[in-house]
C-alpha atoms as a PDB file:
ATOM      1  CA  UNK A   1     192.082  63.448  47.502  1.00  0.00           C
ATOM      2  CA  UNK A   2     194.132  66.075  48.727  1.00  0.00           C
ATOM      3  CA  UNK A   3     192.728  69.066  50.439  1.00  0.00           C
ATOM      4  CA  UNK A   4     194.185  72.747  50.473  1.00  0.00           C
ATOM      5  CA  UNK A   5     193.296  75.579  52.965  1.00  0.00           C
ATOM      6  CA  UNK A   6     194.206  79.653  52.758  1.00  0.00           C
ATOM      7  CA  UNK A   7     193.232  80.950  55.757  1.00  0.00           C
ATOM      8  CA  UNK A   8     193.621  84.971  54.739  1.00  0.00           C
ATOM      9  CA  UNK A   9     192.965  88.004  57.150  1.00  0.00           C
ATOM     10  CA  UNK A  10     189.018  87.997  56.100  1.00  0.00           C
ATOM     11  CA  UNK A  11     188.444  84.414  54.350  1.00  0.00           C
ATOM     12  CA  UNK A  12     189.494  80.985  53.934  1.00  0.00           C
ATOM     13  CA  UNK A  13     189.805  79.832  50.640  1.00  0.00           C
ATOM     14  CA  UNK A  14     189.925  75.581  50.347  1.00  0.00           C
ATOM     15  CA  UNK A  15     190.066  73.213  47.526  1.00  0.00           C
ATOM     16  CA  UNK A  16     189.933  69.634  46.408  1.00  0.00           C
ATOM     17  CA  UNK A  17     192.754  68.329  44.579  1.00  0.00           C
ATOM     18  CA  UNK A  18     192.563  64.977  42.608  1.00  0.00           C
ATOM     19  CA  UNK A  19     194.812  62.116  44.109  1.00  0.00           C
ATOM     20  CA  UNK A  20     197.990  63.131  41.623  1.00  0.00           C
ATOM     21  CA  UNK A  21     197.061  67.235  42.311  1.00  0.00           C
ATOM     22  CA  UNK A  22     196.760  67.329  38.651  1.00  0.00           C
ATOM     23  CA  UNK A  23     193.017  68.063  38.645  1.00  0.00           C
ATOM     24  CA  UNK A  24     190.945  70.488  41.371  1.00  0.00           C
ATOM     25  CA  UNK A  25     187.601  68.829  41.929  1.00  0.00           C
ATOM     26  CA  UNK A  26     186.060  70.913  43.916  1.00  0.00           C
ATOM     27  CA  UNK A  27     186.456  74.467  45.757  1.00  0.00           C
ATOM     28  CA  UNK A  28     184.909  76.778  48.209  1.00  0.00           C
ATOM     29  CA  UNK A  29     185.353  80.253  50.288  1.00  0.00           C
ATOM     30  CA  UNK A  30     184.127  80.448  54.189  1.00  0.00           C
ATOM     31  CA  UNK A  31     184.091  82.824  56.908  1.00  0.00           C
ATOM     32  CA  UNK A  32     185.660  80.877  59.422  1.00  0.00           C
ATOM     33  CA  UNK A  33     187.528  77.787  60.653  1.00  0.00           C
ATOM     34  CA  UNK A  34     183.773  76.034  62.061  1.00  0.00           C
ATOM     35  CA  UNK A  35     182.537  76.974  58.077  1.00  0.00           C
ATOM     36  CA  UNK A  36     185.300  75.305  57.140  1.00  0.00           C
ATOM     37  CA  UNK A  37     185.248  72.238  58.956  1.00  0.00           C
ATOM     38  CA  UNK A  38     181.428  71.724  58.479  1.00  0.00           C
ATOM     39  CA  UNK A  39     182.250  71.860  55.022  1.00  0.00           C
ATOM     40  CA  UNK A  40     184.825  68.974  54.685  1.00  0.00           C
ATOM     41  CA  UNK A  41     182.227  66.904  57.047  1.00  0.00           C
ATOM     42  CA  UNK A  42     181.816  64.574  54.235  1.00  0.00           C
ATOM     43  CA  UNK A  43     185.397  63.986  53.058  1.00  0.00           C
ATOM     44  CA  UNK A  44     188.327  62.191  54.153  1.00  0.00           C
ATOM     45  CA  UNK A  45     191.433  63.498  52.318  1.00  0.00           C
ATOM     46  CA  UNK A  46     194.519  61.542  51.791  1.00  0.00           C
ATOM     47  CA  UNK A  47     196.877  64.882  52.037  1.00  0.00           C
ATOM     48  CA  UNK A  48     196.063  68.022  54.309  1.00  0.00           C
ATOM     49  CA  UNK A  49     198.216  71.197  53.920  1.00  0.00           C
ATOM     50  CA  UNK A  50     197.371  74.709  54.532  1.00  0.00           C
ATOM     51  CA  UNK A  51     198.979  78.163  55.305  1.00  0.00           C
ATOM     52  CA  UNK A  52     197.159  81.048  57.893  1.00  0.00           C
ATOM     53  CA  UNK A  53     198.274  84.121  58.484  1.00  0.00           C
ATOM     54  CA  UNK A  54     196.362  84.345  61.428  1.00  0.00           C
ATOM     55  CA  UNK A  55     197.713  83.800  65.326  1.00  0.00           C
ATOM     56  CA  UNK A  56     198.717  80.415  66.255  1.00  0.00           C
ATOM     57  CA  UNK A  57     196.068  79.458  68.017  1.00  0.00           C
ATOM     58  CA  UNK A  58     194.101  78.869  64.608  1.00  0.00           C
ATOM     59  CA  UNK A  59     197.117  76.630  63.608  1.00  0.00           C
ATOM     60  CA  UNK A  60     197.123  74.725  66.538  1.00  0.00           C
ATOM     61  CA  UNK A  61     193.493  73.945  66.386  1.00  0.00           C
ATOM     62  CA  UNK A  62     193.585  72.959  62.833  1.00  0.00           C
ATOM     63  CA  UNK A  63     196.195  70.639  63.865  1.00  0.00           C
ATOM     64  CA  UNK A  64     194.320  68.677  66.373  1.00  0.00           C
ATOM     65  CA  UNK A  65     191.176  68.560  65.074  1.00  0.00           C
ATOM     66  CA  UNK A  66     192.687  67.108  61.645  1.00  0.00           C
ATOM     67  CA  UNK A  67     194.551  64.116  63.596  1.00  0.00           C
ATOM     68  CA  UNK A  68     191.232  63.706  65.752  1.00  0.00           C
ATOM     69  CA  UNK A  69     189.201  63.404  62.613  1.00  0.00           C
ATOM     70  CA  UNK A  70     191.261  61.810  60.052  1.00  0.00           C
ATOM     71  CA  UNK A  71     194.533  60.588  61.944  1.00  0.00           C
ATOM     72  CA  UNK A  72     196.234  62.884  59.809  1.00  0.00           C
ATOM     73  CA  UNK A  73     198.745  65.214  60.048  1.00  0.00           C
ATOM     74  CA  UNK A  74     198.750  68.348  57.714  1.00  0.00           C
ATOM     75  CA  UNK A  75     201.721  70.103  56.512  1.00  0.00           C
ATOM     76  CA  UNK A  76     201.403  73.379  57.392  1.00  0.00           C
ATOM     77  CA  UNK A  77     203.145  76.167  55.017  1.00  0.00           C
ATOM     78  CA  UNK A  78     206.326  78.127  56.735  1.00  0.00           C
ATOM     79  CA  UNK A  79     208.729  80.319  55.308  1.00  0.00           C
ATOM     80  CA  UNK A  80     211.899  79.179  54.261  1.00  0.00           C
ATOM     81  CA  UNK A  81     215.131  81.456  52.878  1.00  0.00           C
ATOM     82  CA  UNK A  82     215.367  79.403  49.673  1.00  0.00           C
ATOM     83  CA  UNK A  83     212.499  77.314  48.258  1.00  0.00           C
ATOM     84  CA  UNK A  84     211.626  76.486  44.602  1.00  0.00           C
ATOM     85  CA  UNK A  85     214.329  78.355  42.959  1.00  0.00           C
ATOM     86  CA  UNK A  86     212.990  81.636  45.092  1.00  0.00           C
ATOM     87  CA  UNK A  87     215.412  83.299  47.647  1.00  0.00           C
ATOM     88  CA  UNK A  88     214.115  85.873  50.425  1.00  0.00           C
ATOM     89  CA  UNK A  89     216.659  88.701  51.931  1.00  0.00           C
ATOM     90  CA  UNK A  90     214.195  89.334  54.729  1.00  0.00           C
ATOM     91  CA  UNK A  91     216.837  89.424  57.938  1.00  0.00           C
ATOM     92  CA  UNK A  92     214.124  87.726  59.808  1.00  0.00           C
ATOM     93  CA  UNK A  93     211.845  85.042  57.340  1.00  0.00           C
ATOM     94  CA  UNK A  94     209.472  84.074  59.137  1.00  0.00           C
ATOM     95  CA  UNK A  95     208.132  87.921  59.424  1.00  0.00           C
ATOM     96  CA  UNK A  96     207.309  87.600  55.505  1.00  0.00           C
ATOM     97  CA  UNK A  97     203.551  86.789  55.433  1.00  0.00           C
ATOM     98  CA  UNK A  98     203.106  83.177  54.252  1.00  0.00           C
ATOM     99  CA  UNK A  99     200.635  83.937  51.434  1.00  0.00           C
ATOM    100  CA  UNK A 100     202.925  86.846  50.046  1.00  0.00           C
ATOM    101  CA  UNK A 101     205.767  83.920  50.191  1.00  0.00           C
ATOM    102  CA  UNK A 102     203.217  81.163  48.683  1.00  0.00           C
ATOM    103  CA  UNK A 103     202.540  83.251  45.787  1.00  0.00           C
ATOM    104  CA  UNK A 104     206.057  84.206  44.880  1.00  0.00           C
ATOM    105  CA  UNK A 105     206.722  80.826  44.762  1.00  0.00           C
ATOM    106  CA  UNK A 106     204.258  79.485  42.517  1.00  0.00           C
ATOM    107  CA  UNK A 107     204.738  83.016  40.227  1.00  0.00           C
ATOM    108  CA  UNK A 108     208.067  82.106  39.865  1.00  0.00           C
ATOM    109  CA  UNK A 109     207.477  78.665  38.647  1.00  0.00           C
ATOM    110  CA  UNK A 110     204.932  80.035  36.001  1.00  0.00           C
ATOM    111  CA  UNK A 111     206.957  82.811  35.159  1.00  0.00           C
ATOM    112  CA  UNK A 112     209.815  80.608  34.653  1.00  0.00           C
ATOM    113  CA  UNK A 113     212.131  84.041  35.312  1.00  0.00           C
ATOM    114  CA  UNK A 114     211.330  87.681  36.929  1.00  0.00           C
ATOM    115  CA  UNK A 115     208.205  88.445  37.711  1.00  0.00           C
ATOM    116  CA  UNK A 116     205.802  90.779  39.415  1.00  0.00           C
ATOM    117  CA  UNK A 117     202.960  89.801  41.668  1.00  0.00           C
ATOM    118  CA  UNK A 118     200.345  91.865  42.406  1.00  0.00           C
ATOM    119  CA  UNK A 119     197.530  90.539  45.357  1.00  0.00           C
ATOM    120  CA  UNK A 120     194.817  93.205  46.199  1.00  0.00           C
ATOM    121  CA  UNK A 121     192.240  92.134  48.711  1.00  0.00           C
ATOM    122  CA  UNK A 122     191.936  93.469  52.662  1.00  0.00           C
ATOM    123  CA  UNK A 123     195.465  94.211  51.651  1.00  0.00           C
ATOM    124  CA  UNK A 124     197.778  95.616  48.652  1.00  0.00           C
ATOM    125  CA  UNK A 125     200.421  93.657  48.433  1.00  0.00           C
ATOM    126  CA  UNK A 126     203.511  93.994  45.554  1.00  0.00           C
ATOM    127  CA  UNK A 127     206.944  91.773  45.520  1.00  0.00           C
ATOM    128  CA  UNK A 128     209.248  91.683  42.942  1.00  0.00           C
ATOM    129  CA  UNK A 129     211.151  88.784  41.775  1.00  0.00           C
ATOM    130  CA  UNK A 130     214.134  88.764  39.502  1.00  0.00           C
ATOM    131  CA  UNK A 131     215.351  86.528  36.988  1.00  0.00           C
ATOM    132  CA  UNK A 132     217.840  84.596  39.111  1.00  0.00           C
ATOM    133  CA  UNK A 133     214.580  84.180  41.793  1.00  0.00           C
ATOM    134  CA  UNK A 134     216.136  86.492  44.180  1.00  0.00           C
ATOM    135  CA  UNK A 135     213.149  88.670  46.029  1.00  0.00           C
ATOM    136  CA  UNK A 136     213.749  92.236  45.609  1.00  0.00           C
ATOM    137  CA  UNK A 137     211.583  93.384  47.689  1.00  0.00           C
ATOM    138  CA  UNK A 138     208.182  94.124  48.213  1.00  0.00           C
ATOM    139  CA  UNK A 139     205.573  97.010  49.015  1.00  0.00           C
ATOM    140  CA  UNK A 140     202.362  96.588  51.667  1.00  0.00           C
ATOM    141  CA  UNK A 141     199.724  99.027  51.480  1.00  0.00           C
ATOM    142  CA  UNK A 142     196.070  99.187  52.846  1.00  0.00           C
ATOM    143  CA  UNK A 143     193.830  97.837  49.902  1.00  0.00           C
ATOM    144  CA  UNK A 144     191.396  99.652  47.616  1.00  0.00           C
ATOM    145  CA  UNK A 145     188.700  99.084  50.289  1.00  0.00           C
ATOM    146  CA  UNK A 146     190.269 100.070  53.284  1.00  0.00           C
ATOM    147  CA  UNK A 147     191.900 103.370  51.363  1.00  0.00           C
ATOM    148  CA  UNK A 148     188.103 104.144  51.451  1.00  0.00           C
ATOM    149  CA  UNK A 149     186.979 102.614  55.284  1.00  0.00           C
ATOM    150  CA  UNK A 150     190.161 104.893  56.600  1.00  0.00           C
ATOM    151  CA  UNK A 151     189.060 107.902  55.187  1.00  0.00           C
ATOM    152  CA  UNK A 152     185.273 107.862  55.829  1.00  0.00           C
ATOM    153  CA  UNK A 153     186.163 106.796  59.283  1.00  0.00           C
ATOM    154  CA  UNK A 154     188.776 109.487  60.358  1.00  0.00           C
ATOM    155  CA  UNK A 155     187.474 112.635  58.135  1.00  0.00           C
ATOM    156  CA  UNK A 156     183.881 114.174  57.288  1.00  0.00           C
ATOM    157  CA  UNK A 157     184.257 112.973  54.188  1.00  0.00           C
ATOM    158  CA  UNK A 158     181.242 110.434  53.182  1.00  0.00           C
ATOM    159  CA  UNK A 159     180.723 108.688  49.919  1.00  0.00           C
ATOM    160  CA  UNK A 160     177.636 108.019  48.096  1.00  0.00           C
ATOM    161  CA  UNK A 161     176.221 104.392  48.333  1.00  0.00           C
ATOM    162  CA  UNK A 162     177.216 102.539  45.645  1.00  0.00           C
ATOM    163  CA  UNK A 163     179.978 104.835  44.224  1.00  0.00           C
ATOM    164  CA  UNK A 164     182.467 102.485  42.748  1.00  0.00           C
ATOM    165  CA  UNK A 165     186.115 102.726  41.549  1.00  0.00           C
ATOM    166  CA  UNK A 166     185.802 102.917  37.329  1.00  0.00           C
ATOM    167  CA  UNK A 167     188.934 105.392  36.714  1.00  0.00           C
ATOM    168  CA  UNK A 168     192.283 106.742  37.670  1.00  0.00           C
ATOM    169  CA  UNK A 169     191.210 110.367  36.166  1.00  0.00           C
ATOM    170  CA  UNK A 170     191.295 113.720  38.233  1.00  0.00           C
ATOM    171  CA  UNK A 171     188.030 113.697  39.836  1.00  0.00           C
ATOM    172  CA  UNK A 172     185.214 116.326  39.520  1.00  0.00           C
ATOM    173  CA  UNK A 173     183.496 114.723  42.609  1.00  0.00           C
ATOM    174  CA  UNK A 174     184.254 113.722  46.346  1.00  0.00           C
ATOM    175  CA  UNK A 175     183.484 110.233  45.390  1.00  0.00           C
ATOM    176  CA  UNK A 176     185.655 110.403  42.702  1.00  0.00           C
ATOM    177  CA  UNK A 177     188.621 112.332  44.140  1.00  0.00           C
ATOM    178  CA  UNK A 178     188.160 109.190  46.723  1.00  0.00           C
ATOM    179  CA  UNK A 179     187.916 106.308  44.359  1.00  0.00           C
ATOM    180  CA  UNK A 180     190.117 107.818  41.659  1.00  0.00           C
ATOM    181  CA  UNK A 181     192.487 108.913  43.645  1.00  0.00           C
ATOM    182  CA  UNK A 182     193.174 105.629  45.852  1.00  0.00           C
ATOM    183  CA  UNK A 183     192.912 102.984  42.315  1.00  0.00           C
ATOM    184  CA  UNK A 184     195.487 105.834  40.682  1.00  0.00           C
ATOM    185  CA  UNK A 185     198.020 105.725  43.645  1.00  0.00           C
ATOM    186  CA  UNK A 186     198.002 101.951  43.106  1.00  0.00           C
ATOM    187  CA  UNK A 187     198.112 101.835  39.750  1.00  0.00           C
ATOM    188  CA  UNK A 188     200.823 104.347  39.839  1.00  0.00           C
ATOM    189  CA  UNK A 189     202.784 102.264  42.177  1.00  0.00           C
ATOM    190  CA  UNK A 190     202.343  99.047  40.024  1.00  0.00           C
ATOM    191  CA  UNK A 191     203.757 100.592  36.712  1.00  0.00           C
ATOM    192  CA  UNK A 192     206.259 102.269  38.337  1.00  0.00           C
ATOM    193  CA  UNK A 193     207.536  98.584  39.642  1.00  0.00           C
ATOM    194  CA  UNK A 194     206.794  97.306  36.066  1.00  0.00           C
ATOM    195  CA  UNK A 195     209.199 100.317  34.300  1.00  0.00           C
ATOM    196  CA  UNK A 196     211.827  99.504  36.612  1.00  0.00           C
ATOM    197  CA  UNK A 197     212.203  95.618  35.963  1.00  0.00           C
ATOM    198  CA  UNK A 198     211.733  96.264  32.603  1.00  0.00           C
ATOM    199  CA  UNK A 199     214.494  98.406  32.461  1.00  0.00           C
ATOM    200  CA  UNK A 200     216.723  94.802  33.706  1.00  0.00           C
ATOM    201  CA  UNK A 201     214.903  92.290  32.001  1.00  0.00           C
ATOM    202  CA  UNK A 202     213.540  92.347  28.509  1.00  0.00           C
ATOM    203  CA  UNK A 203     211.179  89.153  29.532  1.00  0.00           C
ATOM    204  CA  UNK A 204     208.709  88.751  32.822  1.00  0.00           C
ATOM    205  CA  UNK A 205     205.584  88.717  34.123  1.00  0.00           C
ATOM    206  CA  UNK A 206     202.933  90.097  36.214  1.00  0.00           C
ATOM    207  CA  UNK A 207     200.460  88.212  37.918  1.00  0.00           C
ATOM    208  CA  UNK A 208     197.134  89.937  39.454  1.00  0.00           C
ATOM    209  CA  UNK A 209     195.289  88.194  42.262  1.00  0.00           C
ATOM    210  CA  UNK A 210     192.964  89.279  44.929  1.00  0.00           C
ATOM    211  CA  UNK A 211     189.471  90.739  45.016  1.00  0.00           C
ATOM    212  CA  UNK A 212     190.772  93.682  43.239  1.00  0.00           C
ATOM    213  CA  UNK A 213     193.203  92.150  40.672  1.00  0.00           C
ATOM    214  CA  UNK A 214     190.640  92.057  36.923  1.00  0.00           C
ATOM    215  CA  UNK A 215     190.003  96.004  37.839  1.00  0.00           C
ATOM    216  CA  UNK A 216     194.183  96.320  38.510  1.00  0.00           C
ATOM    217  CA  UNK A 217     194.495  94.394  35.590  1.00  0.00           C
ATOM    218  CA  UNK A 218     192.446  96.252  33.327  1.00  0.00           C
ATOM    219  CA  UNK A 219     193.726  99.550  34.801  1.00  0.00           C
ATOM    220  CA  UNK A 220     197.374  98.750  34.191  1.00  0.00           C
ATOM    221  CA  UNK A 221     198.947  98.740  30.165  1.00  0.00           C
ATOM    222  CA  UNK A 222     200.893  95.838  29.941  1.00  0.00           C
ATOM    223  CA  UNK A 223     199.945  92.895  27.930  1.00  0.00           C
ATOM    224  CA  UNK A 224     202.056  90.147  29.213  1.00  0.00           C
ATOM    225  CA  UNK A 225     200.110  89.857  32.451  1.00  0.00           C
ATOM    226  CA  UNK A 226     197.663  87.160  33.790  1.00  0.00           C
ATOM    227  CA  UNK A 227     195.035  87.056  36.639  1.00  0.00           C
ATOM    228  CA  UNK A 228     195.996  83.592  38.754  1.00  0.00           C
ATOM    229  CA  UNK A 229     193.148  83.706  41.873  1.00  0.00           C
ATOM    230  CA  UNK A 230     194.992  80.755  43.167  1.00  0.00           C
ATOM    231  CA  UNK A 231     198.527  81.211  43.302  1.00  0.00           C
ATOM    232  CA  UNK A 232     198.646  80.626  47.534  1.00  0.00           C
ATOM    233  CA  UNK A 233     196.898  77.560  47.414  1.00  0.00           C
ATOM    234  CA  UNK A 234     199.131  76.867  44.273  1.00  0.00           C
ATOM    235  CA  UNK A 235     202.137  77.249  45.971  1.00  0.00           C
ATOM    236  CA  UNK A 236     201.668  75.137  48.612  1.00  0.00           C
ATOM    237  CA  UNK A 237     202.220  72.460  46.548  1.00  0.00           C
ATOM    238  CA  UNK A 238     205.600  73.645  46.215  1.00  0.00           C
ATOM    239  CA  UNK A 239     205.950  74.373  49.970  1.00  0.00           C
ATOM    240  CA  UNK A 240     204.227  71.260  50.998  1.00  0.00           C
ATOM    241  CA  UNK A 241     206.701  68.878  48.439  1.00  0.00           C
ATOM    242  CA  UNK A 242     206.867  65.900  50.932  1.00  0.00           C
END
């Protein structure tokens, strides 16, 4: 069995993979690393490999406890310039976040050419991948959520309990104008990214993932795109090819 870890800002996101990683067998989402390792109690997996975008002290613990338990070592995700056909222009690489870098990778693969990928959780993240796998670039913004936490923390303004995000129209509220207005600058940003590589490439695609990505998704008109919720752990597969 092979076992996969995402530790993200908020969450860690694991999996069971079968023997060949053909088949996931079973999965699960904790708060934190003791969750986590309560959770695999039980298991003893023949292949360990994670990414964390947190300090390295999580790494480092991860580490030893794994060869403590199980004798094994896990291979642990870094960035690389050039990895499955994907090439980063970052001066510095290993300042790209890990799971933005995971998830290009394993977009590119399904995308088989240029591609957009679109994760929405704690953060907004956008990157941009063209045909030849070269990284264009990406965008980082706060996410839908924290849009809303800054501004209820730093102005007067307060929103009603239970107000949700449902359109990118003008809004003829203050939970609107909130809601509306932080899903439309989003939104705005994602087509704009989608008009300009479709003015290079006739074919790609845009992947959604994230907390947010089915209400992205649905807010955003363009029909060759897919929601993958496990592109990180997906690419580490690719990352992890030893």
């Amino acid at each position: 069995m092979i076992l996969e870890l995402d530790i993200g800002n908020t969450r860690l996101k694991w999996r069971h993979k079968s023997s060949t990683g053909s088949e996931v067998v079973a999965e699960g989402v904790c708060e934190d690393v003791e969750t986590f390792r309560s959770d695999q109690s039980q298991v003893k997996p023949s292949q360990f490999r994670f990414c964390s975008v947190r300090d390295q002290a999580v790494t480092d613990e991860l580490l030893s406890w794994s060869r403590t338990r199980w004798a094994l070592t896990p291979e642990v995700a870094q960035v690389s310039r050039e990895c499955a056909g994907v090439k980063i222009n970052y001066s510095d690489v290993s300042s790209l976040g890990v799971d933005r870098w995971l998830a290009m990778l394993e977009a590119y693969r399904r995308a088989g050419g240029p591609c957009i990928i679109v994760d929405s959780g704690t953060a907004f993240t956008l990157d941009v991948i063209a045909a030849d796998g070269e990284h264009k670039g990406g965008f980082i913004l706060p996410g839908l959520s924290m849009m809303q936490d800054s501004l209820t923390s730093n102005t007067g303004i307060r929103l009603s309990a239970g107000a949700k995000h449902e359109s990118t129209k003008l809004g003829n509220s203050t939970d609107e104008a909130v809601l509306n207005g932080s899903l439309a600058s989003l939104v705005a940003l994602i087509d704009k990214q989608v008009a300009e590589l479709a003015a290079d490439s006739a074919n790609f695609k845009l992947y959604f993932s994230g907390g947010d990505a089915e209400l992205l998704a649905e807010m955003t008109d363009l029909t060759d795109s897919d929601i993958v919720a496990g592109l990180v752990l997906d690419g580490l597969a690719l990352a992890c090819s030893s």
